[in-house]
Protein backbone atom coordinates (compact mmCIF):
# COMPACT_ATOMS: atom_id res chain seq x y z
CA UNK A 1 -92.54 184.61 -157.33
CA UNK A 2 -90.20 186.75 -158.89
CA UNK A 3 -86.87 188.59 -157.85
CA UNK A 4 -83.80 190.57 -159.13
CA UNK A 5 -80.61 189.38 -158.36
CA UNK A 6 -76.86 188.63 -159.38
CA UNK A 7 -75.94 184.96 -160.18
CA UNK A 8 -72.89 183.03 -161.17
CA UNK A 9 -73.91 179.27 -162.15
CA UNK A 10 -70.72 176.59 -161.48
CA UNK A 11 -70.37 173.46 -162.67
CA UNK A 12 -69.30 171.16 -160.11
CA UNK A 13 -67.93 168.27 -162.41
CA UNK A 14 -65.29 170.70 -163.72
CA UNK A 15 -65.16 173.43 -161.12
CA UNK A 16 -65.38 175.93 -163.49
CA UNK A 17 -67.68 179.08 -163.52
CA UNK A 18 -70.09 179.67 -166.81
CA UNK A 19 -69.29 183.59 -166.07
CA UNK A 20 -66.20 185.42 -164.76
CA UNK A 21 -68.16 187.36 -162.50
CA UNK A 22 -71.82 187.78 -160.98
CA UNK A 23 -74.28 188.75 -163.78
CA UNK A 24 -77.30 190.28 -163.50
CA UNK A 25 -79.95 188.06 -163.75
CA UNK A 26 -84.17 187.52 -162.72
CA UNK A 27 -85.16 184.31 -160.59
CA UNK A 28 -88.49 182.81 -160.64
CA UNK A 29 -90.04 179.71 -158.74
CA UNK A 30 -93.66 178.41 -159.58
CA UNK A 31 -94.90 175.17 -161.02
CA UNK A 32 -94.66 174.10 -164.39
CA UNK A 33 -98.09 172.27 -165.38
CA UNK A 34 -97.56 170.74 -168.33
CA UNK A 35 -94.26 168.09 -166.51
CA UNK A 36 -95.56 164.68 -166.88
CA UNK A 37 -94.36 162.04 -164.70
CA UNK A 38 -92.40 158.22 -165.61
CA UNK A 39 -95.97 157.04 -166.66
CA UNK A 40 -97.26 160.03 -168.97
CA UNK A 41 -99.05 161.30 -166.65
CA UNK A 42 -99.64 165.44 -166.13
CA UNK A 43 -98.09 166.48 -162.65
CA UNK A 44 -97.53 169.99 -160.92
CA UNK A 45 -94.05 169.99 -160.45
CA UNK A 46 -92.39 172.59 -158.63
CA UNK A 47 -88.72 173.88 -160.66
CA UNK A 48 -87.09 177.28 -160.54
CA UNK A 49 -86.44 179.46 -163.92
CA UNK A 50 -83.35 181.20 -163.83
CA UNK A 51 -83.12 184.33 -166.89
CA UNK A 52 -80.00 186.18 -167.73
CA UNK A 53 -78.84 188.85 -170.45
CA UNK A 54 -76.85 185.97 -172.31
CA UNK A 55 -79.97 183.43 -171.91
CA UNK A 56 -83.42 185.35 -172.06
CA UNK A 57 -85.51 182.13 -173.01
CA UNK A 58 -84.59 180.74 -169.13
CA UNK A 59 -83.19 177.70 -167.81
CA UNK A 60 -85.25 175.76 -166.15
CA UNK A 61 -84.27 173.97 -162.89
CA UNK A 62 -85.94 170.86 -161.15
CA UNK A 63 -86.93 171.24 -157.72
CA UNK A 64 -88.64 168.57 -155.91
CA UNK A 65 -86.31 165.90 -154.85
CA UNK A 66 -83.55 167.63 -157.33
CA UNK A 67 -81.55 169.73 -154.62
CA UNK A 68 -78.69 168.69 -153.21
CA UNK A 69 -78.59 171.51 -150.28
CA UNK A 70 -78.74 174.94 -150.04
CA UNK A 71 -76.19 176.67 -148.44
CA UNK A 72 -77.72 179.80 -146.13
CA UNK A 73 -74.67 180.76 -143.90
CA UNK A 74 -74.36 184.42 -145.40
CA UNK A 75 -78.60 184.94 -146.06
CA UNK A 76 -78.36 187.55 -143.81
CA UNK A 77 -75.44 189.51 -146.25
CA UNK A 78 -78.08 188.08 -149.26
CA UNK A 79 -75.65 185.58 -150.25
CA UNK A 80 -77.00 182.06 -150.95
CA UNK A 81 -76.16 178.92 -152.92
CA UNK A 82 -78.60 176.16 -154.16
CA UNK A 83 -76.63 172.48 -155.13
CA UNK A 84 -78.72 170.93 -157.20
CA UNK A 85 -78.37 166.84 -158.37
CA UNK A 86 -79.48 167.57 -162.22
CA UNK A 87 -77.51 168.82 -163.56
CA UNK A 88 -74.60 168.94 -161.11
CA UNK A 89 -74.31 172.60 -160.49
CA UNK A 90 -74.40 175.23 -157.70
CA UNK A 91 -76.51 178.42 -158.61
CA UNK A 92 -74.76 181.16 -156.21
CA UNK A 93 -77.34 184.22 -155.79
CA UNK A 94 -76.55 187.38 -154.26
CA UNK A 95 -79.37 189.74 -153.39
CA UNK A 96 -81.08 192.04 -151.43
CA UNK A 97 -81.58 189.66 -147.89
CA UNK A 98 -85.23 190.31 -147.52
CA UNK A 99 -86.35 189.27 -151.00
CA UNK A 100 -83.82 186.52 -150.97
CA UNK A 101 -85.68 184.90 -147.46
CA UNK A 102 -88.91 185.65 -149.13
CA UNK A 103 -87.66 183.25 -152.05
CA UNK A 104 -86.04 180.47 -149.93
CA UNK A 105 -89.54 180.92 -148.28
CA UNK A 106 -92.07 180.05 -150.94
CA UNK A 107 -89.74 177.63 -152.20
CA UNK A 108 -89.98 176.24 -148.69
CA UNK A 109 -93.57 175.94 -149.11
CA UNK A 110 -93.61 174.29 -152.71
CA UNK A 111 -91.86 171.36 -151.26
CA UNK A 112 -94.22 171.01 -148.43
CA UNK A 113 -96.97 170.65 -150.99
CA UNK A 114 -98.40 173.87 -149.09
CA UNK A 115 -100.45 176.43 -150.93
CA UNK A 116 -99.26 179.92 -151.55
CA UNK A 117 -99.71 183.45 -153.42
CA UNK A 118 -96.58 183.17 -154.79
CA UNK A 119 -96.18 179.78 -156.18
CA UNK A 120 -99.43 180.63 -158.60
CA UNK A 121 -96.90 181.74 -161.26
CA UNK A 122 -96.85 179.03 -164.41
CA UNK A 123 -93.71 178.84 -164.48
CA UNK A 124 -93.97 177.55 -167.90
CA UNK A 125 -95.27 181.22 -169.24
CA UNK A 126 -92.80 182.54 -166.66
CA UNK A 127 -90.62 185.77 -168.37
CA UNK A 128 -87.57 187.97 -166.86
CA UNK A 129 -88.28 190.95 -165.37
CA UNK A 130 -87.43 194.21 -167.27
CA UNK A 131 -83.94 195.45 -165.68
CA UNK A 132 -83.00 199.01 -166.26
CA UNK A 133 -80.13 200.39 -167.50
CA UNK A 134 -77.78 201.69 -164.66
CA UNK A 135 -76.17 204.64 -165.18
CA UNK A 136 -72.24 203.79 -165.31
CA UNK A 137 -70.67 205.74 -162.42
CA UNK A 138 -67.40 204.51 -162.60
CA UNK A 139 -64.93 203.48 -165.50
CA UNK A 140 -61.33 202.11 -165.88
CA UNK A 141 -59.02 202.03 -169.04
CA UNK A 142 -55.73 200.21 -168.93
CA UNK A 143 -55.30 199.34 -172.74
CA UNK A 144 -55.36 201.93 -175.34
CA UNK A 145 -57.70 200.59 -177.38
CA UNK A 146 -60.59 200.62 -175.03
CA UNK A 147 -60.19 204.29 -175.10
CA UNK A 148 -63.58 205.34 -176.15
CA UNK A 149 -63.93 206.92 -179.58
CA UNK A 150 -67.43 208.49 -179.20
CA UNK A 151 -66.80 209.84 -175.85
CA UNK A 152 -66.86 209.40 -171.83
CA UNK A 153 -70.74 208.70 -169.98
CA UNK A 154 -71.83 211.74 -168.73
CA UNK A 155 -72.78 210.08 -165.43
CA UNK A 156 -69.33 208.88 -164.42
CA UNK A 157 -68.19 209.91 -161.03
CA UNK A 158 -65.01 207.94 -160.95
CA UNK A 159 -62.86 207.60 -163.96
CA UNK A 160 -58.94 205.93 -164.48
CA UNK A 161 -56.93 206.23 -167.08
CA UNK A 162 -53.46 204.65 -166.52
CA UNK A 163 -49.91 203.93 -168.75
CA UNK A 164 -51.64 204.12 -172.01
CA UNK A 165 -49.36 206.74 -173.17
CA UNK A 166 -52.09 209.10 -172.95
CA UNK A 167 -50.76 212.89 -174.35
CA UNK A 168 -53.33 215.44 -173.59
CA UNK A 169 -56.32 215.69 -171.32
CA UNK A 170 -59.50 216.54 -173.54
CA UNK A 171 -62.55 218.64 -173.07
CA UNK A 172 -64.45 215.47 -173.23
CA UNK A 173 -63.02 214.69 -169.91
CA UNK A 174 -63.12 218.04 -168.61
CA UNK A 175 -66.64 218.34 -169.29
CA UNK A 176 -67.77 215.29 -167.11
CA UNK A 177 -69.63 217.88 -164.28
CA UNK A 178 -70.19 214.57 -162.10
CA UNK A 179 -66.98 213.39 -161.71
CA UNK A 180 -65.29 213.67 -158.81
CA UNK A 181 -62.48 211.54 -158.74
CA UNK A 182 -59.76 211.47 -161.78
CA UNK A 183 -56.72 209.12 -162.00
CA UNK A 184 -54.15 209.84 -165.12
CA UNK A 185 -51.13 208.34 -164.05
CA UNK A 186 -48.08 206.44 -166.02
CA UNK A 187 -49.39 209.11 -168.94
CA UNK A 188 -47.10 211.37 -170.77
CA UNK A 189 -49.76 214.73 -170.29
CA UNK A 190 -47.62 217.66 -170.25
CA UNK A 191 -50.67 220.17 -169.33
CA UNK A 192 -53.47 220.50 -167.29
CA UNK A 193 -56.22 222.73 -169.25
CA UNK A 194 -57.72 225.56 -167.61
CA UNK A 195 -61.30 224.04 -167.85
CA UNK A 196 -60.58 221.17 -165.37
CA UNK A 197 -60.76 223.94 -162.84
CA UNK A 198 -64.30 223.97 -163.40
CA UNK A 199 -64.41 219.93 -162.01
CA UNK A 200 -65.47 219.82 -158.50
CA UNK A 201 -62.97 216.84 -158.32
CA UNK A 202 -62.02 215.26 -154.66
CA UNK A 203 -59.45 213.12 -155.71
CA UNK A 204 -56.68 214.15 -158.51
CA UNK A 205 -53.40 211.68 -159.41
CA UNK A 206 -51.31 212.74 -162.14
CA UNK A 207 -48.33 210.98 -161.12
CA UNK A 208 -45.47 209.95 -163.73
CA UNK A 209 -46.46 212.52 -166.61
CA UNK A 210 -44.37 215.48 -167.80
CA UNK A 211 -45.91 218.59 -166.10
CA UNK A 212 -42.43 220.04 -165.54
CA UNK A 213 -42.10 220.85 -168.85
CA UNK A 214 -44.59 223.49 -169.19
CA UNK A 215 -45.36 226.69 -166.74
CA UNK A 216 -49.50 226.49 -166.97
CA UNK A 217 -51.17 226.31 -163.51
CA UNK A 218 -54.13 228.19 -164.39
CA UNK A 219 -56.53 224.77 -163.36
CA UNK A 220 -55.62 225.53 -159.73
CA UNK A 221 -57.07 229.06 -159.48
CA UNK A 222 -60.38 227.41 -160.73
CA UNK A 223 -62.78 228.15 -157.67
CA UNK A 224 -65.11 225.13 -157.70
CA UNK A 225 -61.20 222.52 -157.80
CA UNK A 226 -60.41 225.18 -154.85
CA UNK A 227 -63.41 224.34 -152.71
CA UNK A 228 -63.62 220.30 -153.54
CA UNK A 229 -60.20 218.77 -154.19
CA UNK A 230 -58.63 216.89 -151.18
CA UNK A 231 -55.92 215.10 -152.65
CA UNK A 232 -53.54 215.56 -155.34
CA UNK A 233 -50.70 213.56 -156.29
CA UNK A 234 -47.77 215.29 -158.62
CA UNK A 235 -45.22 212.72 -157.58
CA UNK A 236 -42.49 212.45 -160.31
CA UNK A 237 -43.47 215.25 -162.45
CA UNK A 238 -39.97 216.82 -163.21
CA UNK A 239 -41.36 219.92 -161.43
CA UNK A 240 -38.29 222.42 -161.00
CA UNK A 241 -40.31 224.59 -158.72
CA UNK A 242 -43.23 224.46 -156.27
CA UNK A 243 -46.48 225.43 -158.04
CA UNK A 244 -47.54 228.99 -156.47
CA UNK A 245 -51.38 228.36 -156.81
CA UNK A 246 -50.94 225.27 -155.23
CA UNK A 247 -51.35 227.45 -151.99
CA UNK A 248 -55.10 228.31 -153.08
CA UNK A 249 -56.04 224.84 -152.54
CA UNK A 250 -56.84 225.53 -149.00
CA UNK A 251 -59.20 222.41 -148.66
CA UNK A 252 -56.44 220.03 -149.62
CA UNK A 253 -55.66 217.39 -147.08
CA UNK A 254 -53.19 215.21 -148.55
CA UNK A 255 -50.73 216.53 -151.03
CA UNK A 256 -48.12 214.35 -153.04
CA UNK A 257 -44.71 215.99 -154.55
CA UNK A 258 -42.13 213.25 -154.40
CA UNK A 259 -39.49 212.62 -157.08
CA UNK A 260 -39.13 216.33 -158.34
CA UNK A 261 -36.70 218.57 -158.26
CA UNK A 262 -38.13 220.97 -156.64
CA UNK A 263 -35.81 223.65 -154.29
CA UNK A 264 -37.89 225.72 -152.28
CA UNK A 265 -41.48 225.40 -150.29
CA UNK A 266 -43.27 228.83 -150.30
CA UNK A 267 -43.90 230.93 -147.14
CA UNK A 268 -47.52 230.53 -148.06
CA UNK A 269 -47.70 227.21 -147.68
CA UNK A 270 -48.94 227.49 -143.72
CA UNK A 271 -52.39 228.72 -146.18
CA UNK A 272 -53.11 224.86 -146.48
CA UNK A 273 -54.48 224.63 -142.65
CA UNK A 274 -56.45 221.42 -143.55
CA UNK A 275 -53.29 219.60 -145.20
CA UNK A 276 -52.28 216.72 -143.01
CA UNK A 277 -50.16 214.20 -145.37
CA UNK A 278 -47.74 215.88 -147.27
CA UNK A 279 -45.03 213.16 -149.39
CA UNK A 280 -42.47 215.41 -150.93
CA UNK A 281 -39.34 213.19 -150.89
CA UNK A 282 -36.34 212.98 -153.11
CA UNK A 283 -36.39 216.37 -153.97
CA UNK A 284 -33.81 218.94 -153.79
CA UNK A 285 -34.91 221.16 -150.90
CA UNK A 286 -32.86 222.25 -148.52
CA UNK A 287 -34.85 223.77 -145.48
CA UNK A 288 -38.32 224.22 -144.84
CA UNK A 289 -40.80 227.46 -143.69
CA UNK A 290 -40.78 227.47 -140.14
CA UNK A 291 -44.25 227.99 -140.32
CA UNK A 292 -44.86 224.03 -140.36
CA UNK A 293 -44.80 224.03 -136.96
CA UNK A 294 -47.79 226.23 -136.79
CA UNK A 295 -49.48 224.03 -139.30
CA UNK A 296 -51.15 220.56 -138.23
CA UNK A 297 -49.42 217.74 -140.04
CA UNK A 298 -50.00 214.31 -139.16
CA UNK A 299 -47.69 212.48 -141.78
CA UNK A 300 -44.36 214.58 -142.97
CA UNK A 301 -42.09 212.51 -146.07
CA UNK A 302 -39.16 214.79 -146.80
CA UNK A 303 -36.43 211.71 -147.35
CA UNK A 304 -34.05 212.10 -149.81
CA UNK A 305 -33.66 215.80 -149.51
CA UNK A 306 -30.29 217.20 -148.74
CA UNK A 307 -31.01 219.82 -146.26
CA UNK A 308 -28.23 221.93 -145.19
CA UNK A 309 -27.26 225.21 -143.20
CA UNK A 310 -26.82 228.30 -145.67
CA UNK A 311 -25.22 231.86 -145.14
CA UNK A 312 -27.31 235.02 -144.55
CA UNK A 313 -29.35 236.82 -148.01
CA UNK A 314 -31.43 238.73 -148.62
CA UNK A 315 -35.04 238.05 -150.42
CA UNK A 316 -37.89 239.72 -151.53
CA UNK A 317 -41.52 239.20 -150.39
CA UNK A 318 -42.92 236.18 -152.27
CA UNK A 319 -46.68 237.61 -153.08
CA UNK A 320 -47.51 237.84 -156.53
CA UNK A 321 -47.95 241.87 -155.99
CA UNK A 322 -45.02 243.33 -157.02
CA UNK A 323 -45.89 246.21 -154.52
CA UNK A 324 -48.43 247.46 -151.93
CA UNK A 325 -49.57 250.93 -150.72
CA UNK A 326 -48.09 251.34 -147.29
CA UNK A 327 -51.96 251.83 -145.65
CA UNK A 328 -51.98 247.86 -146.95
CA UNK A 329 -49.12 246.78 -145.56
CA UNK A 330 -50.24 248.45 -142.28
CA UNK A 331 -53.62 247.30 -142.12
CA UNK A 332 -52.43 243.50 -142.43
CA UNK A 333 -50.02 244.26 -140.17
CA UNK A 334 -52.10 245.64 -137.37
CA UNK A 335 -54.34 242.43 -137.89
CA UNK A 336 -52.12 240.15 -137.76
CA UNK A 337 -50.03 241.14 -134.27
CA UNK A 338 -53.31 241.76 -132.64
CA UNK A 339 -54.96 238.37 -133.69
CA UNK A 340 -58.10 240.39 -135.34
CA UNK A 341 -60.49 237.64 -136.55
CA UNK A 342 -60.80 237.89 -140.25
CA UNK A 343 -62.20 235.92 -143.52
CA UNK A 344 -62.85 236.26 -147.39
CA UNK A 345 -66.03 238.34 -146.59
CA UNK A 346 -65.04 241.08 -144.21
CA UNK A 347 -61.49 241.96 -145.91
CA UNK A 348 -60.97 243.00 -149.13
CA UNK A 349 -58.96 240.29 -151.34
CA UNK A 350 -55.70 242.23 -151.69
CA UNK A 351 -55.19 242.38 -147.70
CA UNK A 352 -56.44 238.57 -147.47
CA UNK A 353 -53.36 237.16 -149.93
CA UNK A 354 -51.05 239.93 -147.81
CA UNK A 355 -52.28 237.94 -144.57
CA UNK A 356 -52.06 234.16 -145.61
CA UNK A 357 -48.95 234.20 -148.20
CA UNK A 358 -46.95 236.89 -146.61
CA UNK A 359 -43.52 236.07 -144.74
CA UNK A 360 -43.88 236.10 -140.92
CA UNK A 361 -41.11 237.35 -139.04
CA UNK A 362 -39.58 235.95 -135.50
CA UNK A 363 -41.15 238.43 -134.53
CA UNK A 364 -44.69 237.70 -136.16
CA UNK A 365 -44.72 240.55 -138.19
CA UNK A 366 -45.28 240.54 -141.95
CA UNK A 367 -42.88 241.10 -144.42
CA UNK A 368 -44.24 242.10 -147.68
CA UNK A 369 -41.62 243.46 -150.36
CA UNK A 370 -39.57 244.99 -148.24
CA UNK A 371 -35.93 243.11 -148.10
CA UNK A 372 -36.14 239.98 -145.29
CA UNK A 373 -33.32 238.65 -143.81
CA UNK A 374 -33.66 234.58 -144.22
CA UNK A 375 -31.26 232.04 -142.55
CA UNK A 376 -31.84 228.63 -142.44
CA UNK A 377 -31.43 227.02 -138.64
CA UNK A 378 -32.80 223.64 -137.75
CA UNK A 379 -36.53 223.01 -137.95
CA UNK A 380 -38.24 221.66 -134.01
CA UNK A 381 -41.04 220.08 -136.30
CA UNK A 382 -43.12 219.64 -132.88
CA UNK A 383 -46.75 219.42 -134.41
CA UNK A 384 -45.67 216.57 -136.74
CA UNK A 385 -46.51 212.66 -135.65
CA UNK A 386 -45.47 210.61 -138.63
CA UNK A 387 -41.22 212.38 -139.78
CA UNK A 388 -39.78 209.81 -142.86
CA UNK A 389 -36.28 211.57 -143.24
CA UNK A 390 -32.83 210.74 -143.48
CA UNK A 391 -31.38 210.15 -140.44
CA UNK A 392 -28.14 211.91 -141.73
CA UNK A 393 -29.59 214.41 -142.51
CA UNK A 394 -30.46 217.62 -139.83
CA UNK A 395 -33.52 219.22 -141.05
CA UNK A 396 -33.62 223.30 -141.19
CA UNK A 397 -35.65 225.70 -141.77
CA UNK A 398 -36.12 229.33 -142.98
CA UNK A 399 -36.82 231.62 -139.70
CA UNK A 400 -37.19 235.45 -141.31
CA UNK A 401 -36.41 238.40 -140.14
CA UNK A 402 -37.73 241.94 -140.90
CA UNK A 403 -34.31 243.63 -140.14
CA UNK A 404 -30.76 243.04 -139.13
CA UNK A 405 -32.27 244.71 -136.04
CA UNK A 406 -35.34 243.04 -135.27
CA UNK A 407 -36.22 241.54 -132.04
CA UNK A 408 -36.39 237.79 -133.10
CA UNK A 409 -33.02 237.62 -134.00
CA UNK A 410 -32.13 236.40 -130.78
CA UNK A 411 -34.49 233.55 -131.15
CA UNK A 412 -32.50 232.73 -134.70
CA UNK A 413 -29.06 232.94 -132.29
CA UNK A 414 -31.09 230.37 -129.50
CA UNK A 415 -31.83 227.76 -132.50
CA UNK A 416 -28.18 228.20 -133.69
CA UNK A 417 -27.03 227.17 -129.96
CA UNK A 418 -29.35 224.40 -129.87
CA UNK A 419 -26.91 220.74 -129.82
């Protein structure tokens, strides 16, 4: 009988392992024909062959009054270890449980002298069985020399590349159309290319890098990064600004901005409806869209920030449309104060960015370049479980107004009031 497994041979004399780790390797029990006995004379005696990719002739272990025990506490998890007398070492086996009974099994039988299918192997003529080649899924490079030369696997679905310095991100990586989770931290990358938007990525940390110094975002308006990615981590970035098309990532559930300097959070923001974790500590904001209470975040980190009451200004609406055709404005509008279901298919795209990036009055009515009134009061933050702040610190944030006039105003006035 043969099987495929993982081994790791120690020597119990030194306590010392022939291999860092499990290797893959091919087990085989059956009786070896040709062993003679004290006398000379030809015996069938029973011995296990053990093959690995370092030793493809086989070793060849004793059996019959040559084990010392076999430990069988974990068989069920496919873990098992035969002690044997000579030599003096402990052959630890982990594989699939069934096979691995199966094994314990017929050698079972081979010491009870009892006949079976399996044990009709010579063990002497005995050879490993063929492994293939897995395809490598995941890879990690921590030195800069094993950097490889001749390019990534195609297959790998988790790569890591961390503190080797690493400058640029190239198209060998974005080409790898399995991966789907990326790790280029402790680098010195200064630019995402516009081809990693093509990744359908569900994990992205580029933490510790230099993406402040350059103004290219174009990765994030990729649509397959838009309908995969679920976390991204820009944590100490020197970002002077919040990223606009960060916003477009409406999938995103846990977001990462600490250690910037970044000044402002965009209206928009409340597009993110599946965002629960958002880290965006030590930065230099200084109030917050109200609209995060409308939002459903589990885990808020704003320490560090210095937020702080400011005086009355105007703005202008933050969409990317420098202006709109009133019938626009009016349609999204009319939607959006009588709670008309809408999506990406029924709308056209113009009134759909109006909708979810658009300023919301006190009121609830959209502002969308037309001057705002914007004060900053402090921020009730009910929806939130998890608040890491300063405790000197009040929190505020930005409650807008569609006219010196409007309606909500008072509500502004009943924050103000608020101890």
């Amino acid at each position: 009988m043969k099987i495929l497994c993982e081994t790791v041979v120690q020597d119990r004399q030194t306590q010392r392992n022939r291999s860092l780790r499990y290797v893959k390797s091919t087990l085989a029990v059956g009786y070896n024909n040709s062993a003679k006995d004290a006398d000379g004379k030809n015996i069938r005696q029973l011995e296990i062959m053990h093959f690995t990719p370092q030793n493809k002739v086989g070793e060849r272990f004793k059996v019959t009054n040559n084990i010392e025990k076999i430990f069988s506490k974990f068989l069920r998890d496919g873990k098992v270890t035969i002690g044997f007398k000579e030599p003096p070492i402990n052959l630890m086996i982990n594989c699939d449980p069934i096979q691995l009974k199966g094994f314990l099994h017929t050698i079972k039988l081979g010491l009870e002298g009892k006949d079976s299918m399996n044990l009709r192997l010579n063990i002497a003529a005995a050879t490993a069985i063929p492994q293939r080649s897995q395809p490598q899924e995941k890879m990690t490079i921590v030195r800069r020399g094993d950097y490889p030369i001749k390019g990534f696997p195609r297959t790998l679905k988790s790569l890591k590349i961390a503190n080797i310095q690493l400058l640029k991100i190239t198209f060998d990586i974005c080409s790898l159309r399995n991966l789907t989770v990326l790790d280029l931290s402790d680098n010195q990358i200064n630019k995402v290319p516009r081809e990693m938007g093509r990744l359908s990525l569900v994990s992205f940390a580029i933490n510790n890098n230099q993406l402040g110094t350059a103004n290219e975002w174009d990765w994030l308006r990729g649509k397959q990064i838009q309908k995969s990615l679920r976390e991204l981590d820009l944590s100490n970035n020197e970002l002077t600004y919040f990223p606009h098309d960060l916003i477009r990532l409406e999938q995103l559930v846990g977001l990462k901005l600490s250690h910037n300097k970044i000044k402002r959070v965009p209206f928009g923001f409340r597009r993110l409806r599946n965002l629960r974790n958002l880290y965006i500590a030590s930065n230099l904001l200084s109030s917050l869209p109200s609209d995060f209470n409308l939002m459903r975040i589990l885990v808020l980190d704003v320490w560090g920030n210095e937020f702080g009451m400011k005086m009355d200004h105007r703005i202008s609406g933050e969409h990317n449309v420098h202006s709109a055709p009133p019938l626009w404005l009016s349609a999204a509008r009319t939607v959006c104060q009588n709670k008309v279901p809408y999506s990406a298919a029924t709308v056209p795209w113009l009134l759909l960015d109006i909708l979810a990036e658009s300023p919301l009055c006190a009121c609830r009515k959209i502002c969308f370049d037309t001057p705002i009134i914007e004060r900053a009061v402090m921020a009730t933050l009910d929806n939130i479980k998890t608040l890491i702040s300063n405790r000197e610190h009040l929190i505020y944030a930005d409650i807008v107004l569609c006219g010196a006039g409007c309606a909500g105003r008072k509500q502004v006035l009943s924050y103000e009031q608020q101890p």
